[in-house]
PDB file of N, CA and C in Angstrom:
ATOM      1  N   UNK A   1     -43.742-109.959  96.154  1.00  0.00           N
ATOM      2  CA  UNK A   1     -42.537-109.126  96.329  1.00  0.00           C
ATOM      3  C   UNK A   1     -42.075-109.259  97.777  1.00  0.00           C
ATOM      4  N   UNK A   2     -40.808-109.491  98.044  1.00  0.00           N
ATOM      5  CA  UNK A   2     -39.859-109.655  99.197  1.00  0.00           C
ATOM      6  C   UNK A   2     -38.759-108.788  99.464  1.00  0.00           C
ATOM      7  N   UNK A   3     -39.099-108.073 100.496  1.00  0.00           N
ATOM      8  CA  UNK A   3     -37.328-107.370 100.239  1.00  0.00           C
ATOM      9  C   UNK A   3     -36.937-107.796 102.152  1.00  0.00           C
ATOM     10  N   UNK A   4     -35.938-108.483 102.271  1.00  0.00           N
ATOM     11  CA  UNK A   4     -35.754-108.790 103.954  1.00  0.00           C
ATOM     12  C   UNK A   4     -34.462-108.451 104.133  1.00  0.00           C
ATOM     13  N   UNK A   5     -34.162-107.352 105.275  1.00  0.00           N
ATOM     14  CA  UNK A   5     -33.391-107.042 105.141  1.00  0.00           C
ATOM     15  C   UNK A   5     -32.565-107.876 106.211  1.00  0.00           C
ATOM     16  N   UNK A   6     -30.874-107.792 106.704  1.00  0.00           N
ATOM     17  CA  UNK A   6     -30.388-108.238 107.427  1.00  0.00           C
ATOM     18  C   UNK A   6     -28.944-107.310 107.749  1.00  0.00           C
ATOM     19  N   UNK A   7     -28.139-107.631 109.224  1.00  0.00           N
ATOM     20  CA  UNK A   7     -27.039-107.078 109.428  1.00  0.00           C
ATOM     21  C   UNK A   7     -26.785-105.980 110.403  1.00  0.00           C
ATOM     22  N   UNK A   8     -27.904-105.296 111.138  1.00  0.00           N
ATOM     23  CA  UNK A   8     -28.086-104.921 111.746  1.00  0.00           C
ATOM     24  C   UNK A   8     -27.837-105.107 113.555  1.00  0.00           C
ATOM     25  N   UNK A   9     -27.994-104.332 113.781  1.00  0.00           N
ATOM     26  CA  UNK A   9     -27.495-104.501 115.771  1.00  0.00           C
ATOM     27  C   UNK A   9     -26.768-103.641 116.605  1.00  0.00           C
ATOM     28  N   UNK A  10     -25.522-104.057 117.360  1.00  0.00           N
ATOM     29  CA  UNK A  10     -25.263-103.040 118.443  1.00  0.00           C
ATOM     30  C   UNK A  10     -24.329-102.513 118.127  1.00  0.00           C
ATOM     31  N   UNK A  11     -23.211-101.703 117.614  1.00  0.00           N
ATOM     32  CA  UNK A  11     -22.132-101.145 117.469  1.00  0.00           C
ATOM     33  C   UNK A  11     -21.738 -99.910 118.175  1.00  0.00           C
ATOM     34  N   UNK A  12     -20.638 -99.874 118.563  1.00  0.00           N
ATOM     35  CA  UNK A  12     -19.908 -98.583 119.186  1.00  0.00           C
ATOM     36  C   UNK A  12     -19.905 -97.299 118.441  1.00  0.00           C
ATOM     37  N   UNK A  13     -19.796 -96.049 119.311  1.00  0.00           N
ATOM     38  CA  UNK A  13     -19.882 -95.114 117.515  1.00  0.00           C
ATOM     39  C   UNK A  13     -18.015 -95.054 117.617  1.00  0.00           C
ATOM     40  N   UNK A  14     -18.027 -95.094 116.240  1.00  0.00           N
ATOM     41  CA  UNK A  14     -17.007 -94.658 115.530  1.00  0.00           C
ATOM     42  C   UNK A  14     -17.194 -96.078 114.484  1.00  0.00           C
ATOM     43  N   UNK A  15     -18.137 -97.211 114.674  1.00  0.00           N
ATOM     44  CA  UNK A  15     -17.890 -98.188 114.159  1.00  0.00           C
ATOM     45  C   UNK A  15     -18.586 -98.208 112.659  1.00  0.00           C
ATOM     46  N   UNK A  16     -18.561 -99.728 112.499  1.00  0.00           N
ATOM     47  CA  UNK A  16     -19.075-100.033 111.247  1.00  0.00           C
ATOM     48  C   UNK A  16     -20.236-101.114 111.154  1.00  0.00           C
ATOM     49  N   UNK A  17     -21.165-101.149 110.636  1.00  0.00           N
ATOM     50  CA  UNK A  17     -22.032-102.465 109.769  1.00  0.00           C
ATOM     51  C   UNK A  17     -22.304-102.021 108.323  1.00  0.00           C
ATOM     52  N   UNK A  18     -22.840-103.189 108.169  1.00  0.00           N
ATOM     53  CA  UNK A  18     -22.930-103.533 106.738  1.00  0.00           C
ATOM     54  C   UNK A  18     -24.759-104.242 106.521  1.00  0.00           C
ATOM     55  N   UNK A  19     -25.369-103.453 106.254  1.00  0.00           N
ATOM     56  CA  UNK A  19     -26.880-104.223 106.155  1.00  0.00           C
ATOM     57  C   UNK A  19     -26.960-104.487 104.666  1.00  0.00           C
ATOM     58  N   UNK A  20     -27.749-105.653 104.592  1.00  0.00           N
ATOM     59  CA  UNK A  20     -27.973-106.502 103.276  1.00  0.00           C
ATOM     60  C   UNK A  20     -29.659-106.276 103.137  1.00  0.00           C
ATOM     61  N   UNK A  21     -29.644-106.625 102.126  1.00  0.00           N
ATOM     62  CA  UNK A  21     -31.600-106.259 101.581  1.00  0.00           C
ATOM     63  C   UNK A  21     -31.483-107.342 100.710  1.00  0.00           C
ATOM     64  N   UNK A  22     -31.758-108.643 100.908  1.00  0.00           N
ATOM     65  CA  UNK A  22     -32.389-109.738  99.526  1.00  0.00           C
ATOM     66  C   UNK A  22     -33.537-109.630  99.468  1.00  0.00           C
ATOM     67  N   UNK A  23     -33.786-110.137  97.958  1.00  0.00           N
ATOM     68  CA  UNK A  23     -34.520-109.485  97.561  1.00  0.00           C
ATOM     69  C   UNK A  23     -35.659-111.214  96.781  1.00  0.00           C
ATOM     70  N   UNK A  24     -36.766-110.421  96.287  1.00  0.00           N
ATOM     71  CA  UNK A  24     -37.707-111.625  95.519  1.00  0.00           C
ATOM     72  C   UNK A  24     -38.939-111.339  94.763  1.00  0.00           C
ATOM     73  N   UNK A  25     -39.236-111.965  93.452  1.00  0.00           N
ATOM     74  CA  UNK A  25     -40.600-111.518  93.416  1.00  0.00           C
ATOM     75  C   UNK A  25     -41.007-110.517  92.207  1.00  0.00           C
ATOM     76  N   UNK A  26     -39.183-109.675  91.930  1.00  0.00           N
ATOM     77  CA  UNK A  26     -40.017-108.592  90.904  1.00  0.00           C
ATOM     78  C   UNK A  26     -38.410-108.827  90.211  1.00  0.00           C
ATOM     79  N   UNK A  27     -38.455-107.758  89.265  1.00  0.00           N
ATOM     80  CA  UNK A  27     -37.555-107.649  88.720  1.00  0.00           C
ATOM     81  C   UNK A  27     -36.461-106.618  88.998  1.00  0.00           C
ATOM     82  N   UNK A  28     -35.608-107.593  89.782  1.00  0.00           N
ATOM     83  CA  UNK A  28     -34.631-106.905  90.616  1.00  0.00           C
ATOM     84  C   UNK A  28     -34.012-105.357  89.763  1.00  0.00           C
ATOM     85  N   UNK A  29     -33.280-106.349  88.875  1.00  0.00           N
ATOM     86  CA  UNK A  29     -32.620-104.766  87.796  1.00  0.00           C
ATOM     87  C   UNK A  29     -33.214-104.168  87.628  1.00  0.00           C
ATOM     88  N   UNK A  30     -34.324-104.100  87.133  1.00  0.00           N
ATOM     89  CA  UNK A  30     -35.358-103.083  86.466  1.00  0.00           C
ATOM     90  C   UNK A  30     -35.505-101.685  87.696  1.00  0.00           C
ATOM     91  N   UNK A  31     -35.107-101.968  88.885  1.00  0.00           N
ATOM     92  CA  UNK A  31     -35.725-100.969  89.902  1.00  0.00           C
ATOM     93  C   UNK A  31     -34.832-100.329  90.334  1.00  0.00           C
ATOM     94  N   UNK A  32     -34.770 -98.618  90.612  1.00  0.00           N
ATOM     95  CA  UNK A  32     -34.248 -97.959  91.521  1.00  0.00           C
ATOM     96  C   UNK A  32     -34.570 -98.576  92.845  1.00  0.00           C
ATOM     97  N   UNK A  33     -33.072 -98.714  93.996  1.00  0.00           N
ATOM     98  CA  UNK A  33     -33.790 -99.100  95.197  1.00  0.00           C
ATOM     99  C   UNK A  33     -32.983 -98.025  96.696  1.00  0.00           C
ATOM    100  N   UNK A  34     -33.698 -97.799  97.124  1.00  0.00           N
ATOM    101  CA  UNK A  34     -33.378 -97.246  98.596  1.00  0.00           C
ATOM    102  C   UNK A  34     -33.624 -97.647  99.855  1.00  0.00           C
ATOM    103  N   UNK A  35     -32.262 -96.919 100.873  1.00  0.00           N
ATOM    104  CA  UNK A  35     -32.328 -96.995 102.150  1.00  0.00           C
ATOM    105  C   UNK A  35     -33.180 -95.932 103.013  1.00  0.00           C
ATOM    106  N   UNK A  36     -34.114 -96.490 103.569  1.00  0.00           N
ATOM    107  CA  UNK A  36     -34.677 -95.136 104.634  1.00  0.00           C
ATOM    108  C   UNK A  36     -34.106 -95.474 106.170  1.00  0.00           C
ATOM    109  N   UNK A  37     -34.254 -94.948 107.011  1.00  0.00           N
ATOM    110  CA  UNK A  37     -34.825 -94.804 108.414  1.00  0.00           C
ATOM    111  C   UNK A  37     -35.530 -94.138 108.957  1.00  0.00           C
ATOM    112  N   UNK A  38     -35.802 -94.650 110.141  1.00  0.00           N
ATOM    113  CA  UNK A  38     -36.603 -94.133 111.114  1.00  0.00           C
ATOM    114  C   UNK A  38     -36.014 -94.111 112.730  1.00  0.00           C
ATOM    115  N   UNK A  39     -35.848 -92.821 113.365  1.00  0.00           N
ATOM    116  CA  UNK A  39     -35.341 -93.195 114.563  1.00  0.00           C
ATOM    117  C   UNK A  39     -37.031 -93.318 115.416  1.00  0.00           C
ATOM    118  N   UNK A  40     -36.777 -93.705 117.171  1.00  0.00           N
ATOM    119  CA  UNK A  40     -38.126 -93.404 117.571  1.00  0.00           C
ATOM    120  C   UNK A  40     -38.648 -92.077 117.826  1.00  0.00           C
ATOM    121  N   UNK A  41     -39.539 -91.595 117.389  1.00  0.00           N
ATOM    122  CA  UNK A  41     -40.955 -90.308 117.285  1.00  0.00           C
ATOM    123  C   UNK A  41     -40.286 -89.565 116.602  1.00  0.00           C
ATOM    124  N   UNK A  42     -39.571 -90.080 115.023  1.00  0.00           N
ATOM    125  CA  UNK A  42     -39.020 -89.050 114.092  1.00  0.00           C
ATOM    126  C   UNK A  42     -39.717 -89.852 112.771  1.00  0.00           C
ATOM    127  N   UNK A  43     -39.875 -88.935 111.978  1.00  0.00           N
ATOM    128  CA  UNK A  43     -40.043 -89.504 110.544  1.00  0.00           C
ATOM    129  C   UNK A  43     -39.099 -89.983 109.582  1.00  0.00           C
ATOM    130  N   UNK A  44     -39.710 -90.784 108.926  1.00  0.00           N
ATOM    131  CA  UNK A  44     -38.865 -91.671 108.229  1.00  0.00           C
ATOM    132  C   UNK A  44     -38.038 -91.013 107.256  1.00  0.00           C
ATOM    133  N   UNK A  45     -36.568 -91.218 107.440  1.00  0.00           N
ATOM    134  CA  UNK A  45     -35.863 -90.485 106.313  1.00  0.00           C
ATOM    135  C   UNK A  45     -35.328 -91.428 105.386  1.00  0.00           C
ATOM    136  N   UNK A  46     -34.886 -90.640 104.024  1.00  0.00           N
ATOM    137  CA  UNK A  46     -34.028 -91.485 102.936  1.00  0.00           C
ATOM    138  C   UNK A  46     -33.095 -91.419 103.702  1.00  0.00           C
ATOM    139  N   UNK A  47     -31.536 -92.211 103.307  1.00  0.00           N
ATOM    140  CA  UNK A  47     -30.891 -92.579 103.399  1.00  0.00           C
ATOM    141  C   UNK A  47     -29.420 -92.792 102.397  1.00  0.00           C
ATOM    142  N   UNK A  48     -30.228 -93.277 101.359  1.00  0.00           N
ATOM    143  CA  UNK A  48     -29.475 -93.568  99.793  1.00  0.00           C
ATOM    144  C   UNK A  48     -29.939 -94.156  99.100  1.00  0.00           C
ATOM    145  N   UNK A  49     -30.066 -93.697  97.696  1.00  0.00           N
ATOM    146  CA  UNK A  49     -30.294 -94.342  96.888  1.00  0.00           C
ATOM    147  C   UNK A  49     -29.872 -95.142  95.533  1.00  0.00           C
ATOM    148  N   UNK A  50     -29.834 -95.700  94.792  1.00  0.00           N
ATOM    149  CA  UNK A  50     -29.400 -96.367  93.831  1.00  0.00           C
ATOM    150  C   UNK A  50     -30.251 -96.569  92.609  1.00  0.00           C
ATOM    151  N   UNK A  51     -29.245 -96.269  91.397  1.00  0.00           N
ATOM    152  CA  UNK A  51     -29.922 -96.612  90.457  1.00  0.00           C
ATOM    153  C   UNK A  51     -30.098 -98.193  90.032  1.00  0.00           C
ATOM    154  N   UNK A  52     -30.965 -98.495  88.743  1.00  0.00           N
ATOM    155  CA  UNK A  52     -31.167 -99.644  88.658  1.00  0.00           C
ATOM    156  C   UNK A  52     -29.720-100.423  88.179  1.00  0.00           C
ATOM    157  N   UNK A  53     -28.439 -99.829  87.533  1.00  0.00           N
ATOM    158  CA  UNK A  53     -27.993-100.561  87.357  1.00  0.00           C
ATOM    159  C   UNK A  53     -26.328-100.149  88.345  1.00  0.00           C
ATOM    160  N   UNK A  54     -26.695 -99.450  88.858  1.00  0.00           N
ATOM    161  CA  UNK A  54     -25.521 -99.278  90.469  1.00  0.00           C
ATOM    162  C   UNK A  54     -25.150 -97.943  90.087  1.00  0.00           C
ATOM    163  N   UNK A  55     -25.518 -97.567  88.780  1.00  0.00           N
ATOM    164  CA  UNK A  55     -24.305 -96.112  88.186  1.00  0.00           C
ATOM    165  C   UNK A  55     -24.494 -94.807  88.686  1.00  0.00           C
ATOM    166  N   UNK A  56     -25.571 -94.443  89.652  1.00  0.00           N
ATOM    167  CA  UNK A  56     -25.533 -93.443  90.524  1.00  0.00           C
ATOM    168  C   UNK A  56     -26.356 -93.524  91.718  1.00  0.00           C
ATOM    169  N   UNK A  57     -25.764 -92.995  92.204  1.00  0.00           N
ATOM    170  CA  UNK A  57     -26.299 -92.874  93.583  1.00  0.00           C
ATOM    171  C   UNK A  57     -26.522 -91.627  94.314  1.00  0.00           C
ATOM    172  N   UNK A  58     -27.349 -91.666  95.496  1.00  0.00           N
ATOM    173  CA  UNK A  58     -27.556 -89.987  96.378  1.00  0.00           C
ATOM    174  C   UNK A  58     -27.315 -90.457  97.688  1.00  0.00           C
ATOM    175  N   UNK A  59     -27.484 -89.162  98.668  1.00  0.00           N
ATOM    176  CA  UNK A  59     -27.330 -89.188 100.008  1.00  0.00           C
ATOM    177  C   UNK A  59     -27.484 -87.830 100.302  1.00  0.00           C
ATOM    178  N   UNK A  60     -27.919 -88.386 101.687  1.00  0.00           N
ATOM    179  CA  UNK A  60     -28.590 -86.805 102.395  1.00  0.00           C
ATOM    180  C   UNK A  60     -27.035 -86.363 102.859  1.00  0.00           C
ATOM    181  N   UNK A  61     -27.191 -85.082 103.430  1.00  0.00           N
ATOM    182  CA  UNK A  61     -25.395 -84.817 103.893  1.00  0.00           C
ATOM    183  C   UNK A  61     -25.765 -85.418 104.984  1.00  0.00           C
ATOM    184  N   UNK A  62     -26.804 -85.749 105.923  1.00  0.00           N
ATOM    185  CA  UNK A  62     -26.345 -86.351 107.215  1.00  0.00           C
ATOM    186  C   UNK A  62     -25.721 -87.583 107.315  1.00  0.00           C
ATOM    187  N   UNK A  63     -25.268 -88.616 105.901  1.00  0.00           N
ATOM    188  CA  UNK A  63     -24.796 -89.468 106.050  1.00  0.00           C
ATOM    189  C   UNK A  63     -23.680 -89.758 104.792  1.00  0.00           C
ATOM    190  N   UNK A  64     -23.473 -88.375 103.604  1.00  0.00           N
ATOM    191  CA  UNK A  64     -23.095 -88.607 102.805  1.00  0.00           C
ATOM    192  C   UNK A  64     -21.122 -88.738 103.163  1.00  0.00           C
ATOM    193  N   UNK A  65     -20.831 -89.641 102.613  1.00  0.00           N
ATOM    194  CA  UNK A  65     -19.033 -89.698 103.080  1.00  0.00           C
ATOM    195  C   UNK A  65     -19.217 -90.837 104.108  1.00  0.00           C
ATOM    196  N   UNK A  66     -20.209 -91.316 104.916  1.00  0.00           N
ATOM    197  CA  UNK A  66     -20.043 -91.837 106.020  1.00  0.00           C
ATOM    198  C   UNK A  66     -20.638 -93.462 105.336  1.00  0.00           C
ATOM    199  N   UNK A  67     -21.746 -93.434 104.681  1.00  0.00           N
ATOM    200  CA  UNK A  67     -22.517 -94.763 104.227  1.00  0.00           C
ATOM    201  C   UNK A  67     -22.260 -94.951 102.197  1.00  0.00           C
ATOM    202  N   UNK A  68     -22.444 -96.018 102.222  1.00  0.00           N
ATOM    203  CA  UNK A  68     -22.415 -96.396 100.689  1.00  0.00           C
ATOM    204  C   UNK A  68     -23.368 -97.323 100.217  1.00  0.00           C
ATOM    205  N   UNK A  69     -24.178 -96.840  99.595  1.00  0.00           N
ATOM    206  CA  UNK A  69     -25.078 -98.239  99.033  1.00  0.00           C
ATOM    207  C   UNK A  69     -24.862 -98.211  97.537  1.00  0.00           C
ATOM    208  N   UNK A  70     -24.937-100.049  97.115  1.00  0.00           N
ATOM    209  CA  UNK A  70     -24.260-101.155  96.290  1.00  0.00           C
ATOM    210  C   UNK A  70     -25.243-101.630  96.231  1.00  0.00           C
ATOM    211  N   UNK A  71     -25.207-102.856  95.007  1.00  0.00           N
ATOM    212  CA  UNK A  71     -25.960-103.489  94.503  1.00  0.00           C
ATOM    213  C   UNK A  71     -25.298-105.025  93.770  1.00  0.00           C
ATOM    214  N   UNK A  72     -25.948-106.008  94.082  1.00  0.00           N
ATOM    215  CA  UNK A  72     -25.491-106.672  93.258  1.00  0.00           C
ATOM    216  C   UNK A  72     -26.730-107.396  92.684  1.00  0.00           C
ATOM    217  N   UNK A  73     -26.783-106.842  90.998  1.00  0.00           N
ATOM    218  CA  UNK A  73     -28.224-107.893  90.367  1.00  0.00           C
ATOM    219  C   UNK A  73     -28.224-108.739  90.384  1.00  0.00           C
ATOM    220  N   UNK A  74     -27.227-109.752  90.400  1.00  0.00           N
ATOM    221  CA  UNK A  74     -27.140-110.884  89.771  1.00  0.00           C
ATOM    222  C   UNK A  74     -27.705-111.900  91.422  1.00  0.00           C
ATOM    223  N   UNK A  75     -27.256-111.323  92.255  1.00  0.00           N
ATOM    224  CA  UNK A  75     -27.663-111.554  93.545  1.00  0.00           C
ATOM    225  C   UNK A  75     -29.048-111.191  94.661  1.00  0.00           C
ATOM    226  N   UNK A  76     -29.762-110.255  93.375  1.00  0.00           N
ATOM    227  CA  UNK A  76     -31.056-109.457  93.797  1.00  0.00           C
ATOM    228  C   UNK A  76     -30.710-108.951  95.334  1.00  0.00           C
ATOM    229  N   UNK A  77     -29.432-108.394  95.655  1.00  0.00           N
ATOM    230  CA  UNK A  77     -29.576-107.924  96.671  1.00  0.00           C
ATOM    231  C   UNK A  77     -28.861-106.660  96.557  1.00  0.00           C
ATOM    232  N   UNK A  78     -29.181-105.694  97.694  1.00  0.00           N
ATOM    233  CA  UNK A  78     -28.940-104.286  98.215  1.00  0.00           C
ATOM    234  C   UNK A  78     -28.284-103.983  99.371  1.00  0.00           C
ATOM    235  N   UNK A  79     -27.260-103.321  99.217  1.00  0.00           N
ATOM    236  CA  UNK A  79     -26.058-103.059 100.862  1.00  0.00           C
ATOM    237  C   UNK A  79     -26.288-101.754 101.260  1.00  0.00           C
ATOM    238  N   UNK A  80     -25.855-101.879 102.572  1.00  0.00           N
ATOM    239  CA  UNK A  80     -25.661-100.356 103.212  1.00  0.00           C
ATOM    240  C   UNK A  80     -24.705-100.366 103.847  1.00  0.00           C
ATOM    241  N   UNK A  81     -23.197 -99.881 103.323  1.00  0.00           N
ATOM    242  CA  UNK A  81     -22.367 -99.847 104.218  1.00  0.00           C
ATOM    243  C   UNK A  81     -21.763 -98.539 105.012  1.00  0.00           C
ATOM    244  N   UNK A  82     -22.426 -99.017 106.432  1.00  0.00           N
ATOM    245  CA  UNK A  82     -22.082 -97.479 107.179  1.00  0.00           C
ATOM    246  C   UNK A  82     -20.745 -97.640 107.991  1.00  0.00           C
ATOM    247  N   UNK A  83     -19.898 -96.380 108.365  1.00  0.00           N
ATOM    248  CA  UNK A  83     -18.836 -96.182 108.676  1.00  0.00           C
ATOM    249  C   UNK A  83     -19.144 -95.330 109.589  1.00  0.00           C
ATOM    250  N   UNK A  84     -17.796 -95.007 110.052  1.00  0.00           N
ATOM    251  CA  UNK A  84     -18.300 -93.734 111.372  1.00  0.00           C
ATOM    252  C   UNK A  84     -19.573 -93.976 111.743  1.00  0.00           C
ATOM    253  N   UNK A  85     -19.830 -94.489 112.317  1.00  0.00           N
ATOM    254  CA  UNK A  85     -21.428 -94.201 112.643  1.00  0.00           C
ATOM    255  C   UNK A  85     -21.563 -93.551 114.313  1.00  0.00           C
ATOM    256  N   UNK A  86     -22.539 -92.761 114.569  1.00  0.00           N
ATOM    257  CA  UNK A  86     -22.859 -92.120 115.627  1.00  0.00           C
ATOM    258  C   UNK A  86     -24.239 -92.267 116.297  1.00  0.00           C
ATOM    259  N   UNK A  87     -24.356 -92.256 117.327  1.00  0.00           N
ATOM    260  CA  UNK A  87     -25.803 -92.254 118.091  1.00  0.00           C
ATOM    261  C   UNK A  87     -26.902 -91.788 117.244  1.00  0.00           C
ATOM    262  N   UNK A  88     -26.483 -90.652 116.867  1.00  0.00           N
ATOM    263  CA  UNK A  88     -27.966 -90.520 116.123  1.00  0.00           C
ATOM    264  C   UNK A  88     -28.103 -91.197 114.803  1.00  0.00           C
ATOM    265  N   UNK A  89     -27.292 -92.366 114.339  1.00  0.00           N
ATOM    266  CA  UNK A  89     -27.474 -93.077 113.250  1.00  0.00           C
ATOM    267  C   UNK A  89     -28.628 -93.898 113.751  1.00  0.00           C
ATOM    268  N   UNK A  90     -28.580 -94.529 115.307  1.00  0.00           N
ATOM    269  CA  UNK A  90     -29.784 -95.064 115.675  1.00  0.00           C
ATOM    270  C   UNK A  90     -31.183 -95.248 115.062  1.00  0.00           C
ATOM    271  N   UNK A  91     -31.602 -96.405 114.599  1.00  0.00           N
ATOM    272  CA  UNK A  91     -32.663 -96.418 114.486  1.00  0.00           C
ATOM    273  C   UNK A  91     -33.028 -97.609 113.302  1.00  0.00           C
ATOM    274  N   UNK A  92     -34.565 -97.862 113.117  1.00  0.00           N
ATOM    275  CA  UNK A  92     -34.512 -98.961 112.380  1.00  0.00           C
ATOM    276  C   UNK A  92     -34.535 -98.758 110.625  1.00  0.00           C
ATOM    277  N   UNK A  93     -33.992 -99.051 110.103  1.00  0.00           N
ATOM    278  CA  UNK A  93     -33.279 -99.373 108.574  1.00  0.00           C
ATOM    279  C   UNK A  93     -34.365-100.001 107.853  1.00  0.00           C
ATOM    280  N   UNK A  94     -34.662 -99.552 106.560  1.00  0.00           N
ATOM    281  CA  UNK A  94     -35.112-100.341 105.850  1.00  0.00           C
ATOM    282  C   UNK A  94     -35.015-100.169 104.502  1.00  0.00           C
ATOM    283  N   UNK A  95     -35.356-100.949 103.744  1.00  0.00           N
ATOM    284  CA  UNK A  95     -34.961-101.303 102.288  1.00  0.00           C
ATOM    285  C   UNK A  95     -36.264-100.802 101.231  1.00  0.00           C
ATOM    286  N   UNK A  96     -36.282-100.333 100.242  1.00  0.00           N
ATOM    287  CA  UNK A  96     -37.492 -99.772  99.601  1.00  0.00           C
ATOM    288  C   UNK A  96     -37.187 -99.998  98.013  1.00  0.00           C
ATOM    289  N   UNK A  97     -38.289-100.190  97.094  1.00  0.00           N
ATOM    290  CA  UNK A  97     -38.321-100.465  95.646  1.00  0.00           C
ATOM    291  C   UNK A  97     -39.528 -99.626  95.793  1.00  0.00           C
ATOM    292  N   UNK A  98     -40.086 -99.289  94.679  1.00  0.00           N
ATOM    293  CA  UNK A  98     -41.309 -98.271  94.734  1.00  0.00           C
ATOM    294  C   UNK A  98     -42.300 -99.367  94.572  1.00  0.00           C
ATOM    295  N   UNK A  99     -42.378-100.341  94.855  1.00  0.00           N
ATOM    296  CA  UNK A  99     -43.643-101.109  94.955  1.00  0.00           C
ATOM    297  C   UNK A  99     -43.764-102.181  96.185  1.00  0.00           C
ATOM    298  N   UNK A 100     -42.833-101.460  97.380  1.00  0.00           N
ATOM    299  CA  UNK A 100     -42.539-102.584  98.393  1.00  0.00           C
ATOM    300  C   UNK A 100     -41.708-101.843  99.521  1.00  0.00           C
ATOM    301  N   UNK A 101     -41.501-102.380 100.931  1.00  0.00           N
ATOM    302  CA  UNK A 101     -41.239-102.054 101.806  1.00  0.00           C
ATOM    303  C   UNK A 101     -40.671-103.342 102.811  1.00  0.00           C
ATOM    304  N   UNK A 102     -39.683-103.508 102.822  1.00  0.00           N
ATOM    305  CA  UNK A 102     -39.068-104.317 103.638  1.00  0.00           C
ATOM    306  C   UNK A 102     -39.814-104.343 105.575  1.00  0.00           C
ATOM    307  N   UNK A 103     -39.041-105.310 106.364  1.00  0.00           N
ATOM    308  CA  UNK A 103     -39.434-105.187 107.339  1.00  0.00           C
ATOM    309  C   UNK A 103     -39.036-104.564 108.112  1.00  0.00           C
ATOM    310  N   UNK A 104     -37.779-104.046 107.919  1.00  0.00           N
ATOM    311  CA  UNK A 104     -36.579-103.477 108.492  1.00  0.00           C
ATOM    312  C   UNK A 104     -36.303-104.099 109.503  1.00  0.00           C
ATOM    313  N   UNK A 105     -34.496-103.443 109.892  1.00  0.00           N
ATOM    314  CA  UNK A 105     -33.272-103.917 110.856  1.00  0.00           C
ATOM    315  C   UNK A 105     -32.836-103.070 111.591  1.00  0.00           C
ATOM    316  N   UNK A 106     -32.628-103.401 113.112  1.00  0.00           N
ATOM    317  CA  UNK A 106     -32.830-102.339 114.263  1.00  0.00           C
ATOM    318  C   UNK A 106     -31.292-102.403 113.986  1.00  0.00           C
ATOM    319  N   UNK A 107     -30.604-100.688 114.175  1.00  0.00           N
ATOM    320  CA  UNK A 107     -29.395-100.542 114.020  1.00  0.00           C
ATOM    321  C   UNK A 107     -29.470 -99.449 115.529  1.00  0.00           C
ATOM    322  N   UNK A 108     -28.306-100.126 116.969  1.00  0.00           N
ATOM    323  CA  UNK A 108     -28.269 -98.769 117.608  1.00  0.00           C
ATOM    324  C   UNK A 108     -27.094 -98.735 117.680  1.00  0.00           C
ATOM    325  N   UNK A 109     -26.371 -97.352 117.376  1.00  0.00           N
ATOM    326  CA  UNK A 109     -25.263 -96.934 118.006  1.00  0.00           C
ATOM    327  C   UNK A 109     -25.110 -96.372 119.334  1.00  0.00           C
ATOM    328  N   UNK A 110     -23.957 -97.056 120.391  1.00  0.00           N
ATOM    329  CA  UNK A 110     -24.346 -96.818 121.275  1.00  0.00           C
ATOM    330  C   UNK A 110     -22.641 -97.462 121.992  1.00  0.00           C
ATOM    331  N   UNK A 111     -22.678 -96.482 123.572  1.00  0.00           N
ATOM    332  CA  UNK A 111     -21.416 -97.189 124.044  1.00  0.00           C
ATOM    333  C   UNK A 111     -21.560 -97.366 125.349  1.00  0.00           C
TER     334      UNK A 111
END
């Protein structure tokens, strides 16, 4: 199992990225998949999640309206598209299936 994520880096706040999660190894559709983070000396939070076949999704309010996560099966991959983003979006990103853990992607907002 592979999940690597990508898209990550320096942005201004008010800005935007877009992180990608490809994927390998299991059976992509079959899985609910989520975004966590982690800023530094905080615990790891969700982010968003997705069902296996895109038709619902969650979010904490600290990011709900602001990020969107997508899916495409056919592509075994997973998006995170954040908007507005602010300083305390800071921190490193990662991609999750319940049998796996990506390496994650350093995201800082910052000006």
């Amino acid at each position: 199992v592979q999940l690597v994520e990508s898209g990550g880096g320096l942005v201004q706040p008010g800005g935007s990225l877009r992180l990608s999660c490809a994927t390998s190894g299991f059976t992509f559709s079959s899985y609910i998949m989520s975004w966590y983070r982690q800023a530094p000396g905080k615990e790891r939070e969700l982010v968003a999640t997705i069902t296996s076949t895109g038709g619902s999704t969650i979010y904490p309010d600290s990011v709900k309206g602001r990020f969107t996560i997508s899916r495409d099966n056919a592509k075994k991959t997973v998006y995170l598209q954040m908007n507005s983003l602010k300083p305390e979006d800071t921190a490193v990103y990662y991609c999750k299936n319940s049998i796996s853990w990506g390496q994650g992607t350093q995201v800082t907002v910052s000006s």
